[in-house]
Protein backbone atom coordinates (compact mmCIF):
# COMPACT_ATOMS: atom_id res chain seq x y z
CA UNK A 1 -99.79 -196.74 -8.18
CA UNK A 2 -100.03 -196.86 -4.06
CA UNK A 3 -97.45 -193.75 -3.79
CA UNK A 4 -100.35 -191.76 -6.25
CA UNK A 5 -103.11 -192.95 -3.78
CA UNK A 6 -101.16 -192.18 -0.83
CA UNK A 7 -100.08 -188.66 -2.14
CA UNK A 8 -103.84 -188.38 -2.90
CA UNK A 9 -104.82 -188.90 0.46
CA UNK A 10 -101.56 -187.09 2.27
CA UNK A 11 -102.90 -183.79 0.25
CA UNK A 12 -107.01 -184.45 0.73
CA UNK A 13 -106.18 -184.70 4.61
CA UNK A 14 -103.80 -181.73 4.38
CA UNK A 15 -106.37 -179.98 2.66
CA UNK A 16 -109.11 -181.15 5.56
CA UNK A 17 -106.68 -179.86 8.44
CA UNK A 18 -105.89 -176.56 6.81
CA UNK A 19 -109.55 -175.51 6.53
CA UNK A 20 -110.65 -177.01 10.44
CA UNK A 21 -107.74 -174.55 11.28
CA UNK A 22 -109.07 -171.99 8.80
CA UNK A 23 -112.77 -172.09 10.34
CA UNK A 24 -111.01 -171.91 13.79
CA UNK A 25 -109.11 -168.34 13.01
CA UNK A 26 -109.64 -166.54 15.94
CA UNK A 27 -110.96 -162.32 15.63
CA UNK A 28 -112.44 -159.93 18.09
CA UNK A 29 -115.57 -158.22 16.49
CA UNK A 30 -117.13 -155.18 18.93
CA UNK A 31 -119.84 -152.41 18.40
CA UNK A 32 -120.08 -149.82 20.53
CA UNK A 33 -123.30 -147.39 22.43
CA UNK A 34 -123.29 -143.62 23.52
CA UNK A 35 -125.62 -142.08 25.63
CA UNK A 36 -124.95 -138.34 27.44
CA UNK A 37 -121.38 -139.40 28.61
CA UNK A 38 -121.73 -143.06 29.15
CA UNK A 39 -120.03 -144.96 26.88
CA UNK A 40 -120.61 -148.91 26.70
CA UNK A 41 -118.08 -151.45 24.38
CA UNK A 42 -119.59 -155.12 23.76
CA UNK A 43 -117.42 -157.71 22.17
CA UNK A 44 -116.38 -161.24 21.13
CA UNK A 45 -113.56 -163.33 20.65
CA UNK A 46 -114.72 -165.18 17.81
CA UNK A 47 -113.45 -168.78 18.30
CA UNK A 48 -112.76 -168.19 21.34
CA UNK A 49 -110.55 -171.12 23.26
CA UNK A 50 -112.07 -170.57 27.30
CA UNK A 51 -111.79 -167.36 29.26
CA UNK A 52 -109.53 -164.83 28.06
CA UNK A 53 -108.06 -161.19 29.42
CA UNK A 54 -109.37 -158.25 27.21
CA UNK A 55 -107.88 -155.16 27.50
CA UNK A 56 -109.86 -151.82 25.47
CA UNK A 57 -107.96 -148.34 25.36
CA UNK A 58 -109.84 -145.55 24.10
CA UNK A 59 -107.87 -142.62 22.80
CA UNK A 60 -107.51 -138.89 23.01
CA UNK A 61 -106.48 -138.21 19.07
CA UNK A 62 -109.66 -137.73 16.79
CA UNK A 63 -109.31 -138.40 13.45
CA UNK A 64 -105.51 -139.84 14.34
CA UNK A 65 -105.17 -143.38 12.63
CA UNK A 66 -101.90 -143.64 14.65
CA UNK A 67 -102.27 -144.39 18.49
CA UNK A 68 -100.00 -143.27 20.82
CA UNK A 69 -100.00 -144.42 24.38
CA UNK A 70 -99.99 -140.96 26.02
CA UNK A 71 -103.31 -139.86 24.40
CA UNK A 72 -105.62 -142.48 26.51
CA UNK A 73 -108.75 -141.16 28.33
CA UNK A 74 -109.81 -145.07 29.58
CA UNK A 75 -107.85 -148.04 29.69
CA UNK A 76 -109.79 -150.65 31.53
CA UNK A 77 -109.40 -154.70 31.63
CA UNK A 78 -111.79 -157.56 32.11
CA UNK A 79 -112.50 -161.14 31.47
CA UNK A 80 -114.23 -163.12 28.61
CA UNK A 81 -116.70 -165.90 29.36
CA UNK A 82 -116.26 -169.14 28.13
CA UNK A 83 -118.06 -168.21 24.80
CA UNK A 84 -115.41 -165.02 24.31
CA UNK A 85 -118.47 -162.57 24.79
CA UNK A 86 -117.28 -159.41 27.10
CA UNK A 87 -118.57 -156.21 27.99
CA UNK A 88 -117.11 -152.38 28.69
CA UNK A 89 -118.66 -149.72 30.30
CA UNK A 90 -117.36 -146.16 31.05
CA UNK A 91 -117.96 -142.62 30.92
CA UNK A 92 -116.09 -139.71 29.05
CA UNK A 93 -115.15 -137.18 30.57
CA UNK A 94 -117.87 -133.91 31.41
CA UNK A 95 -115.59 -131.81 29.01
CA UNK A 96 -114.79 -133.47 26.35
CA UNK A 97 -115.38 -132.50 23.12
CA UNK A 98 -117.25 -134.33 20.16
CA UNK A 99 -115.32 -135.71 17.56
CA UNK A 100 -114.24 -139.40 16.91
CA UNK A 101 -112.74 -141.25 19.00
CA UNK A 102 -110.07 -144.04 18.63
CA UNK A 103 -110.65 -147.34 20.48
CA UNK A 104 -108.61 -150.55 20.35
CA UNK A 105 -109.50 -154.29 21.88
CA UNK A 106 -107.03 -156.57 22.51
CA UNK A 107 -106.50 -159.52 24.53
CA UNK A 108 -104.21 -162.71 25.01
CA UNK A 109 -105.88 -165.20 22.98
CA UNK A 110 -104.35 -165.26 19.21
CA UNK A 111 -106.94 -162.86 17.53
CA UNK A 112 -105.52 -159.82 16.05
CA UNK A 113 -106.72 -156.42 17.93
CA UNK A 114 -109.37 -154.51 16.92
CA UNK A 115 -109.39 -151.01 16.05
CA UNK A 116 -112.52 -148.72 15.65
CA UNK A 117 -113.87 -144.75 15.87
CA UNK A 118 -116.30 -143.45 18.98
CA UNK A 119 -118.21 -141.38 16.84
CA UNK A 120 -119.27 -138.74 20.13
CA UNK A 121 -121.92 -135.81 20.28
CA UNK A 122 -120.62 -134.25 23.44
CA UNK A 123 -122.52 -134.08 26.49
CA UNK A 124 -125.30 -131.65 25.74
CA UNK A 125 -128.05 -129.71 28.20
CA UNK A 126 -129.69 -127.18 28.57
CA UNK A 127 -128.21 -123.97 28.91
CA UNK A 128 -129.82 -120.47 29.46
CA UNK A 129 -129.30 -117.52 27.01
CA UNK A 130 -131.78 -114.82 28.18
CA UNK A 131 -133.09 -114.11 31.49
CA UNK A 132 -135.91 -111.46 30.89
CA UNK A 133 -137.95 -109.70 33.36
CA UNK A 134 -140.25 -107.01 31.72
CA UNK A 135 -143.40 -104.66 33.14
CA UNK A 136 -145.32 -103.29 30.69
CA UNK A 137 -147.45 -100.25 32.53
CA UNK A 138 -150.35 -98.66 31.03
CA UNK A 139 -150.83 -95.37 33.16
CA UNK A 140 -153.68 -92.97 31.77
CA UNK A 141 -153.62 -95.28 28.87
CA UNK A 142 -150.20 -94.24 27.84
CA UNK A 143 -147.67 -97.43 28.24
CA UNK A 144 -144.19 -97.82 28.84
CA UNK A 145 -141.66 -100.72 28.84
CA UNK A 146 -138.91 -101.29 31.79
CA UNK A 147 -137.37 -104.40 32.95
CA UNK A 148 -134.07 -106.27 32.84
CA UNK A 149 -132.74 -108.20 30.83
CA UNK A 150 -129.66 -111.14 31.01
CA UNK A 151 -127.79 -112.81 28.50
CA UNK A 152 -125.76 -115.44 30.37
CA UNK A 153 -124.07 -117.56 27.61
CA UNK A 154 -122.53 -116.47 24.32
CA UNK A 155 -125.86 -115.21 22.99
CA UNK A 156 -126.84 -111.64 21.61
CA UNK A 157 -130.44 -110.41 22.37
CA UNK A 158 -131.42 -106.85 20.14
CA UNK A 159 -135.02 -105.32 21.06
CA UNK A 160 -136.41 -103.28 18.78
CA UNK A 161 -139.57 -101.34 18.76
CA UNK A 162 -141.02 -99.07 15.70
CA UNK A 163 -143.97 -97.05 15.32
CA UNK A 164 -145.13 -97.75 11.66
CA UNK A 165 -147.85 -94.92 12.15
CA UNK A 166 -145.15 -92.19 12.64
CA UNK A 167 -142.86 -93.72 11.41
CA UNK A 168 -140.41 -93.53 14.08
CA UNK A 169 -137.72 -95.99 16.31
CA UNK A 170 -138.95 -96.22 19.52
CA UNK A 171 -136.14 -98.79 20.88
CA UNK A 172 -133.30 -100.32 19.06
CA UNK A 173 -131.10 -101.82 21.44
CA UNK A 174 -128.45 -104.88 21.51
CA UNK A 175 -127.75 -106.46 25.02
CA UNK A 176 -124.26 -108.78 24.69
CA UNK A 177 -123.63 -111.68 26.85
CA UNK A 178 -120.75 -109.62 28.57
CA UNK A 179 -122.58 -107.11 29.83
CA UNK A 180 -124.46 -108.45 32.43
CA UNK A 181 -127.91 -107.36 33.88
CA UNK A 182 -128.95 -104.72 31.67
CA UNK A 183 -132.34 -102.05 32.55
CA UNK A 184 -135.00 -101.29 29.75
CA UNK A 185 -137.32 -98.66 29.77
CA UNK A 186 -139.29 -96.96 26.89
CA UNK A 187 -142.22 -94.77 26.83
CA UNK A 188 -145.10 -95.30 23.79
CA UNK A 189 -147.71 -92.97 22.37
CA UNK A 190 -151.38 -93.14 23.97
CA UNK A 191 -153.26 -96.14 23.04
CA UNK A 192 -156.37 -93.50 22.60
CA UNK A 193 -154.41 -92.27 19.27
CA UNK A 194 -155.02 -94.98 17.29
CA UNK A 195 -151.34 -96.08 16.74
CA UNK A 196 -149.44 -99.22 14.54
CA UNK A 197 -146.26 -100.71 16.33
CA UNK A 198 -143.60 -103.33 15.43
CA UNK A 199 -142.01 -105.17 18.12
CA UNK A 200 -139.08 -107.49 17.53
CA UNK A 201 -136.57 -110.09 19.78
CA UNK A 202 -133.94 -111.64 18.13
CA UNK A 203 -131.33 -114.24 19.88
CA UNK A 204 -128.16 -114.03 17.73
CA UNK A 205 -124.79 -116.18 18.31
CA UNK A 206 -121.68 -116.63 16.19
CA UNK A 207 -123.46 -118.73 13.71
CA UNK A 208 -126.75 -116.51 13.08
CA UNK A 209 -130.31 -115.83 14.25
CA UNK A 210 -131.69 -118.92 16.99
CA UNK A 211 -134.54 -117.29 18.12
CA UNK A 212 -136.95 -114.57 16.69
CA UNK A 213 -140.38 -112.67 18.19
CA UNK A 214 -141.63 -110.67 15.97
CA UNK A 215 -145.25 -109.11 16.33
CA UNK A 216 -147.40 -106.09 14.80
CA UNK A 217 -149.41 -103.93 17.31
CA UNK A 218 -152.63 -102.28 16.25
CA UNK A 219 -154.30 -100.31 19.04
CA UNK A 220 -157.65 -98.36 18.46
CA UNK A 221 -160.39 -97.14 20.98
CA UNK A 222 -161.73 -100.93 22.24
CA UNK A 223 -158.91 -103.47 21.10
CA UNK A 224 -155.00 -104.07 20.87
CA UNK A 225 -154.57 -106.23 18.97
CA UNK A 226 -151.28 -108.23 18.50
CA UNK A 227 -150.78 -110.50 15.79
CA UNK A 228 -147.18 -112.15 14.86
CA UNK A 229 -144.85 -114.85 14.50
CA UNK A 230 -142.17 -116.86 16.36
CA UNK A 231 -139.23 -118.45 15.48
CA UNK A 232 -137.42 -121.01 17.46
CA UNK A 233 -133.97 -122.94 15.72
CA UNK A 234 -133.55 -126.76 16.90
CA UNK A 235 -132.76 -127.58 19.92
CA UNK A 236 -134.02 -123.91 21.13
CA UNK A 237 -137.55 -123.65 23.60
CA UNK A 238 -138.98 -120.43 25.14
CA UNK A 239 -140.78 -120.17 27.96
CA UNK A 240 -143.16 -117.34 28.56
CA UNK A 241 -145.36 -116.02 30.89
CA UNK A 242 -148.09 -112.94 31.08
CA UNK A 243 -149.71 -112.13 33.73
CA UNK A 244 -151.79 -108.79 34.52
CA UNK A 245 -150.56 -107.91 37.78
CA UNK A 246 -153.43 -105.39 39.33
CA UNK A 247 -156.34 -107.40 37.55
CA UNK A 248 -157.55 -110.61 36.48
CA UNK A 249 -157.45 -110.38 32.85
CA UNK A 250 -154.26 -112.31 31.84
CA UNK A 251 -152.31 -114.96 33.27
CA UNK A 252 -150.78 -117.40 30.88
CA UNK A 253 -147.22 -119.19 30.25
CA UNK A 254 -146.53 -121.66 27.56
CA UNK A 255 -143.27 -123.26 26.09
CA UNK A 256 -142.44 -122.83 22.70
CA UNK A 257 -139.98 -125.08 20.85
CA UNK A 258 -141.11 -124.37 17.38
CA UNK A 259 -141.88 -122.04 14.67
CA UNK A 260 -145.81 -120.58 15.55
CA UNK A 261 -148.26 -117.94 14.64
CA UNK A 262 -149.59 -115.42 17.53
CA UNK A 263 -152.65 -113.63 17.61
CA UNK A 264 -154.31 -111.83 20.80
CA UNK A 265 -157.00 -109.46 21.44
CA UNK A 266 -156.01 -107.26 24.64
CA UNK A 267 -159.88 -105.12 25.74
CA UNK A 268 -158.62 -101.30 25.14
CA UNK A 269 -160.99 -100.41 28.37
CA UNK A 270 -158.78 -100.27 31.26
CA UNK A 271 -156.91 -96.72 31.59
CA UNK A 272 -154.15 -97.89 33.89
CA UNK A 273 -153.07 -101.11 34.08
CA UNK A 274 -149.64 -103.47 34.51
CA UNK A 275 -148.74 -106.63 33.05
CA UNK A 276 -145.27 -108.77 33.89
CA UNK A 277 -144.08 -110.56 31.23
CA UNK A 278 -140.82 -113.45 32.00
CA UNK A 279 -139.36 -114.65 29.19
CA UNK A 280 -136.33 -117.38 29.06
CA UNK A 281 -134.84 -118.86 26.62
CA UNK A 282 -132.39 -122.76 26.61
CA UNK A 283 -130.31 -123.78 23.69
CA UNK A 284 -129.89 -127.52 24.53
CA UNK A 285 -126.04 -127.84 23.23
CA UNK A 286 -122.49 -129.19 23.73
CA UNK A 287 -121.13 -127.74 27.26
CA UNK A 288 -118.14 -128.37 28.80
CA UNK A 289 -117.66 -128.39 32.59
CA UNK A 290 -117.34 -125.12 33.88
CA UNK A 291 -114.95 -126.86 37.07
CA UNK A 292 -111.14 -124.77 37.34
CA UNK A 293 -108.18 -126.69 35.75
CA UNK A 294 -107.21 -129.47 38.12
CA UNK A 295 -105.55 -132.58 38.68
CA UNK A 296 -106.33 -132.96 42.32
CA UNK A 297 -107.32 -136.78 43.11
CA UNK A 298 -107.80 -139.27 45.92
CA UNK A 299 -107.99 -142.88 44.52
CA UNK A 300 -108.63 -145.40 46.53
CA UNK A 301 -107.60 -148.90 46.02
CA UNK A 302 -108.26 -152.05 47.76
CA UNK A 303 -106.64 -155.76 47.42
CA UNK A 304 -104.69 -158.03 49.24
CA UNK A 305 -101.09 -158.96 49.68
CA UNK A 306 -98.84 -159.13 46.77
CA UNK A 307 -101.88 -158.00 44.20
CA UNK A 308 -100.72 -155.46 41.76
CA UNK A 309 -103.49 -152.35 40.51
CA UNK A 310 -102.88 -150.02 38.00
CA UNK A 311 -103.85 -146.26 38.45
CA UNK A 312 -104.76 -143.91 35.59
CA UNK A 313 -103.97 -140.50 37.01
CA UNK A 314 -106.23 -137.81 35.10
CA UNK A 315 -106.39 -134.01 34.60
CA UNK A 316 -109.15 -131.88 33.30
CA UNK A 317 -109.43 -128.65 32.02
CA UNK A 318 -105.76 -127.74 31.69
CA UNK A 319 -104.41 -125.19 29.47
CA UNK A 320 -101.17 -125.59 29.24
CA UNK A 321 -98.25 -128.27 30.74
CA UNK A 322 -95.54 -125.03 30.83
CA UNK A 323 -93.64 -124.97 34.13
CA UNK A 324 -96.73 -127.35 35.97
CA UNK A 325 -95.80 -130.30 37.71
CA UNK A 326 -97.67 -133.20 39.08
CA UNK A 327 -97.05 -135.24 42.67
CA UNK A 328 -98.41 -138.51 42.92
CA UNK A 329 -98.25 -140.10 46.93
CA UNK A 330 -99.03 -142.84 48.46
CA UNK A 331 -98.47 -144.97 51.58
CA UNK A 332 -95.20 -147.20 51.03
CA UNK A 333 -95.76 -149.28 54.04
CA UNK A 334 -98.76 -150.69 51.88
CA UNK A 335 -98.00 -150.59 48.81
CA UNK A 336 -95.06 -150.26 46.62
CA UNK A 337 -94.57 -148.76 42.23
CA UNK A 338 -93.97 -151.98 39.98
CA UNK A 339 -93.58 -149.42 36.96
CA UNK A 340 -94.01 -145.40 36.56
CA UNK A 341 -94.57 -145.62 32.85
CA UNK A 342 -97.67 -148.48 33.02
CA UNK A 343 -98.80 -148.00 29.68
CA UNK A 344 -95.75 -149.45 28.29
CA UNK A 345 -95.39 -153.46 28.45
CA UNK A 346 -91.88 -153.22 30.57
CA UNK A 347 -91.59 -152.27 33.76
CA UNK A 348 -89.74 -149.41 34.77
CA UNK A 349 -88.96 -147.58 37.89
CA UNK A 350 -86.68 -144.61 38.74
CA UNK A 351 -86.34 -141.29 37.32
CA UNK A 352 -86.52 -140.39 33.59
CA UNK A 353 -88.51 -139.74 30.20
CA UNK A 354 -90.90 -142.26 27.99
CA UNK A 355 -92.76 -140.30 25.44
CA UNK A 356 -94.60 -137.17 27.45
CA UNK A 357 -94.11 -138.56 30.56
CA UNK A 358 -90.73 -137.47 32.76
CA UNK A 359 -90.52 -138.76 35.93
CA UNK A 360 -88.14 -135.93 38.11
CA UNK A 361 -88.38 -137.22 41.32
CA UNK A 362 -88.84 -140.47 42.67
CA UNK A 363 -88.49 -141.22 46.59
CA UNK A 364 -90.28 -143.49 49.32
CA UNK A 365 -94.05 -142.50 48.72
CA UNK A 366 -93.66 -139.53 46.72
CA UNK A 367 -93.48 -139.03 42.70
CA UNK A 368 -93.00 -136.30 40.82
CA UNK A 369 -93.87 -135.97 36.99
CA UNK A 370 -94.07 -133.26 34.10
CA UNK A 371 -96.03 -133.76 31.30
CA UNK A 372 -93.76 -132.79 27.87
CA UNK A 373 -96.38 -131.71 24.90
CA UNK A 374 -98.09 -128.50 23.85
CA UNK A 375 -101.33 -127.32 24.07
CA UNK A 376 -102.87 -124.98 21.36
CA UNK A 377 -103.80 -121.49 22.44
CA UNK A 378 -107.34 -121.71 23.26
CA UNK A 379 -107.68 -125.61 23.78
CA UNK A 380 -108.05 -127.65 26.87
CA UNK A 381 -106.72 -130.71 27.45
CA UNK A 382 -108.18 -133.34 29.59
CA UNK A 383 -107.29 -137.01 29.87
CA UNK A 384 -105.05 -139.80 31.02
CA UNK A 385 -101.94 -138.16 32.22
CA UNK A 386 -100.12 -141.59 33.22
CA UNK A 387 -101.15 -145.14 34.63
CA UNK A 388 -98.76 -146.29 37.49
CA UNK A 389 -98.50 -149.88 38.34
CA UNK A 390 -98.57 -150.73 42.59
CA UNK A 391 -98.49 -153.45 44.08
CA UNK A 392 -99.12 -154.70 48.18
CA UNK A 393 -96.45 -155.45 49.73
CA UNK A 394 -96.45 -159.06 51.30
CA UNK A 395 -97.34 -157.71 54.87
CA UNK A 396 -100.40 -155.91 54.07
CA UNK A 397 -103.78 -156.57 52.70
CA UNK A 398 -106.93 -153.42 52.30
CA UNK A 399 -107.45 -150.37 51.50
CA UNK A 400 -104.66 -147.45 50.18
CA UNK A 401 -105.13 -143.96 49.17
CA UNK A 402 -102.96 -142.51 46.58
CA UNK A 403 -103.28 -138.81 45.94
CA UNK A 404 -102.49 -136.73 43.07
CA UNK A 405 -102.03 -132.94 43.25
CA UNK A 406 -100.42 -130.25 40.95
CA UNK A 407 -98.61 -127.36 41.37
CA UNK A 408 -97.32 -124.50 38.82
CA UNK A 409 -94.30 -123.28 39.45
C-alpha cells in the first residue's frame, strides 16, 4: 500500500503548491480623487514581486466600455516601490466636460489591468450673470428709476414694476444676455399720494427661474415701507449694496446665497433725495475655457544620450478636424522619431494611417499629421491628438524643444 501513501502525499503537496501559488495571484487594485481639475490615481500591485513599470491611460469616451487608443487625454508612466504601492497625479483639461471617464492601469508584472470610470463634475467657478447699476432719485418727493443693467452669461433678467393702487404696469421689461448694456429709466407717482407698488427681479436660464426679488412697496406721509422675499437657487449668491448718495441715511451691502425675508422702513421726510443701488449676481457652475481653438505648443524635453521620451501632442477647443492639419518640429541634430504612432506597442516611422492618425509628411525635423474623425455640430473636442516617441541621438545630451502648430487649409 506504499504507491496509495505516495499518491496521498504526491496530491496533498500538489494541493499545498497550488494554493501558495493561488495566495500569490498577482492584481492591481486603484481608487481614484477629484478636486477642481486635479485628478490623483493611487494603486497597488497586489503581490507584488519588486519594483515594477505602471503605465495609467485615461480616456476621452464617457460611458464607452471599449477603449480606443486615439481617445486618450493622459497617458503617463511611473515606478512601483518594492511593496507595488504607486501614485498618479494629473490635471484634466480647463474644458472638459463632466461625464465619466475611462481609466486603465497596467504594468509589466503578471497582474491583469485594471479598468475603472472618473466619475468628473467639471471645473466649476464663479461666473457673473447680472451686472446692475441703478439710481433711484426722489426729486420733490416724486421718484424715478434709471440705471444699467448687464447680463453677461446665458442668463435672462425681466424687471417688473406694478402699481397695485391704480392698478397699472409701471415697467415690464426683459434684458437678454445678447444684448449687452442695456439703460432703465421709469418715473413713479408721488410718495405724498399714498401709493402700493410691486417690484420684481427674476434671473431666468434655459432650465427655469435661479434667482427671484420680489418686494411690496407701501408709501404713506412718514414711512416706505418695503417688505418682501428673496429667492436664490444653489450654487447662486447676490451681492447688494444701498447707499444714499446726498445723505447719511443708508449705506449697506450684504451677500445673499439663500432663500430670505426683507423688511425695511425708509423715513418718508426727505423731499429730494438719491440712493445707488449695485446689484450682482454669480452662478458657481461648469465653465469651459473661453481660450480660441488651438494646438499651438512648445514642449520641452530634457535627457541624455540615447534616452528615448514620449510626447503627447494636445489640442483644445477644436471644432472640427475638416481640411486642418497639424506640424510637429523639432531639432534632428538632437534628437531623432523612434515611432509616429506611440500609442501603439510597434514602432513605426514614415508616412501613413493607424486609426485617426495619418502621418502626410515626414522629413528631417518636420511632421505633418491630419486627424481622421468627426466632430458633432456644436461639440468641441479637446485631447490627446498623438504621442510621438524621440529619442537623443548618441552625440547629444540636454534640453530640446519640439513645437506643435496647426494650420487650416
Amino acid at each position: 500500500m506504499k504507491w496509495k501513501a505516495m499518491v496521498f502525499i504526491l496530491v496533498a503537496t500538489l494541493v499545498q503548491v497550488l494554493s501558495v501559488f493561488a495566495d500569490e495571484v498577482q492584481s492591481i487594485s486603484c481608487t481614484y480623487n477629484v478636486s477642481d481639475t486635479n485628478v490623483s490615481v493611487n494603486g497597488r500591485i497586489i503581490n507584488a514581486q519588486g519594483t515594477n513599470q505602471v503605465t495609467l491611460f485615461v480616456g476621452n469616451n464617457t460611458g464607452d466600455e471599449e477603449w480606443n487608443a486615439n481617445e486618450i487625454i493622459y497617458v503617463d508612466q511611473t515606478a512601483s516601490d518594492e511593496d507595488g504601492n504607486f501614485a498618479f497625479n494629473f490635471r484634466f483639461p480647463d474644458n472638459l466636460p463632466s461625464g465619466n471617464y475611462m481609466y486603465r492601469v497596467g504594468s509589466n508584472s503578471y497582474a491583469q489591468v485594471y479598468t475603472g470610470t472618473i466619475v468628473y463634475e467639471g471645473r466649476k467657478e464663479n461666473v457673473m450673470f447680472v451686472d446692475a447699476n441703478l439710481n433711484i432719485s426722489i426729486n420733490g418727493y416724486v421718484p424715478s428709476v434709471s440705471g444699467t443693467v448687464v447680463c453677461p452669461s446665458d442668463v435672462n433678467m425681466v424687471f417688473s414694476v406694478f402699481n397695485s393702487t391704480d392698478n397699472t404696469v409701471i415697467a415690464n421689461e426683459t434684458i437678454t444676455y445678447a444684448e449687452g448694456e442695456v439703460s432703465l429709466a421709469y418715473t413713479l407717482p408721488s410718495l405724498l399720494s399714498p401709493k402700493s407698488y410691486t417690484a420684481e427681479i427674476s434671473f431666468i436660464n434655459e432650465t427655469g427661474e435661479i434667482g427671484n426679488i420680489s418686494i411690496n412697496i407701501d408709501s404713506s406721509i412718514l414711512t416706505v415701507n418695503v417688505t418682501g422675499s428673496v429667492m436664490v437657487s444653489n450654487y447662486v449668491s447676490l451681492d447688494v449694496r444701498m447707499k444714499s448718495v446726498n445723505t447719511g441715511l443708508v449705506d449697506k451691502s450684504t451677500t445673499i446665497t439663500e432663500d430670505r425675508s426683507v423688511s425695511v422702513t425708509i423715513p418718508n421726510i426727505i423731499g429730494s433725495t438719491l440712493y445707488n443701488v449695485s446689484l450682482k449676481g454669480y452662478e458657481y457652475r461648469n465653465v469651459f475655457s473661453a481660450t480660441a481653438p488651438s494646438a499651438a505648443a512648445e514642449y520641452i524635453i530634457s535627457g541624455n544620450a540615447n534616452d528615448e521620451v514620449k510626447i503627447a501632442a494636445s489640442a483644445s477647443n477644436i471644432a472640427s478636424f475638416s481640411d486642418r492639419e497639424f506640424v510637429l518640429e523639432y531639432n534632428s541634430n538632437q534628437i531623432i522619431p523612434v515611432s509616429l504612432f506611440g500609442l501603439y506597442k510597434e514602432n513605426t516611422v514614415g508616412t501613413g494611417q493607424m486609426g485617426y492618425v495619418n502621418i502626410s509628411e515626414y522629413s528631417d525635423g518636420r511632421i505633418v499629421f491630419t486627424i481622421d474623425r468627426t466632430i458633432e455640430p456644436g461639440e468641441e473636442w479637446s485631447g490627446i491628438l498623438n504621442v510621438f516617441k524621440f529619442k537623443y541621438k548618441d552625440d547629444y545630451s540636454g534640453q530640446s524643444t519640439i513645437a506643435l502648430s496647426d494650420n487650416i487649409q
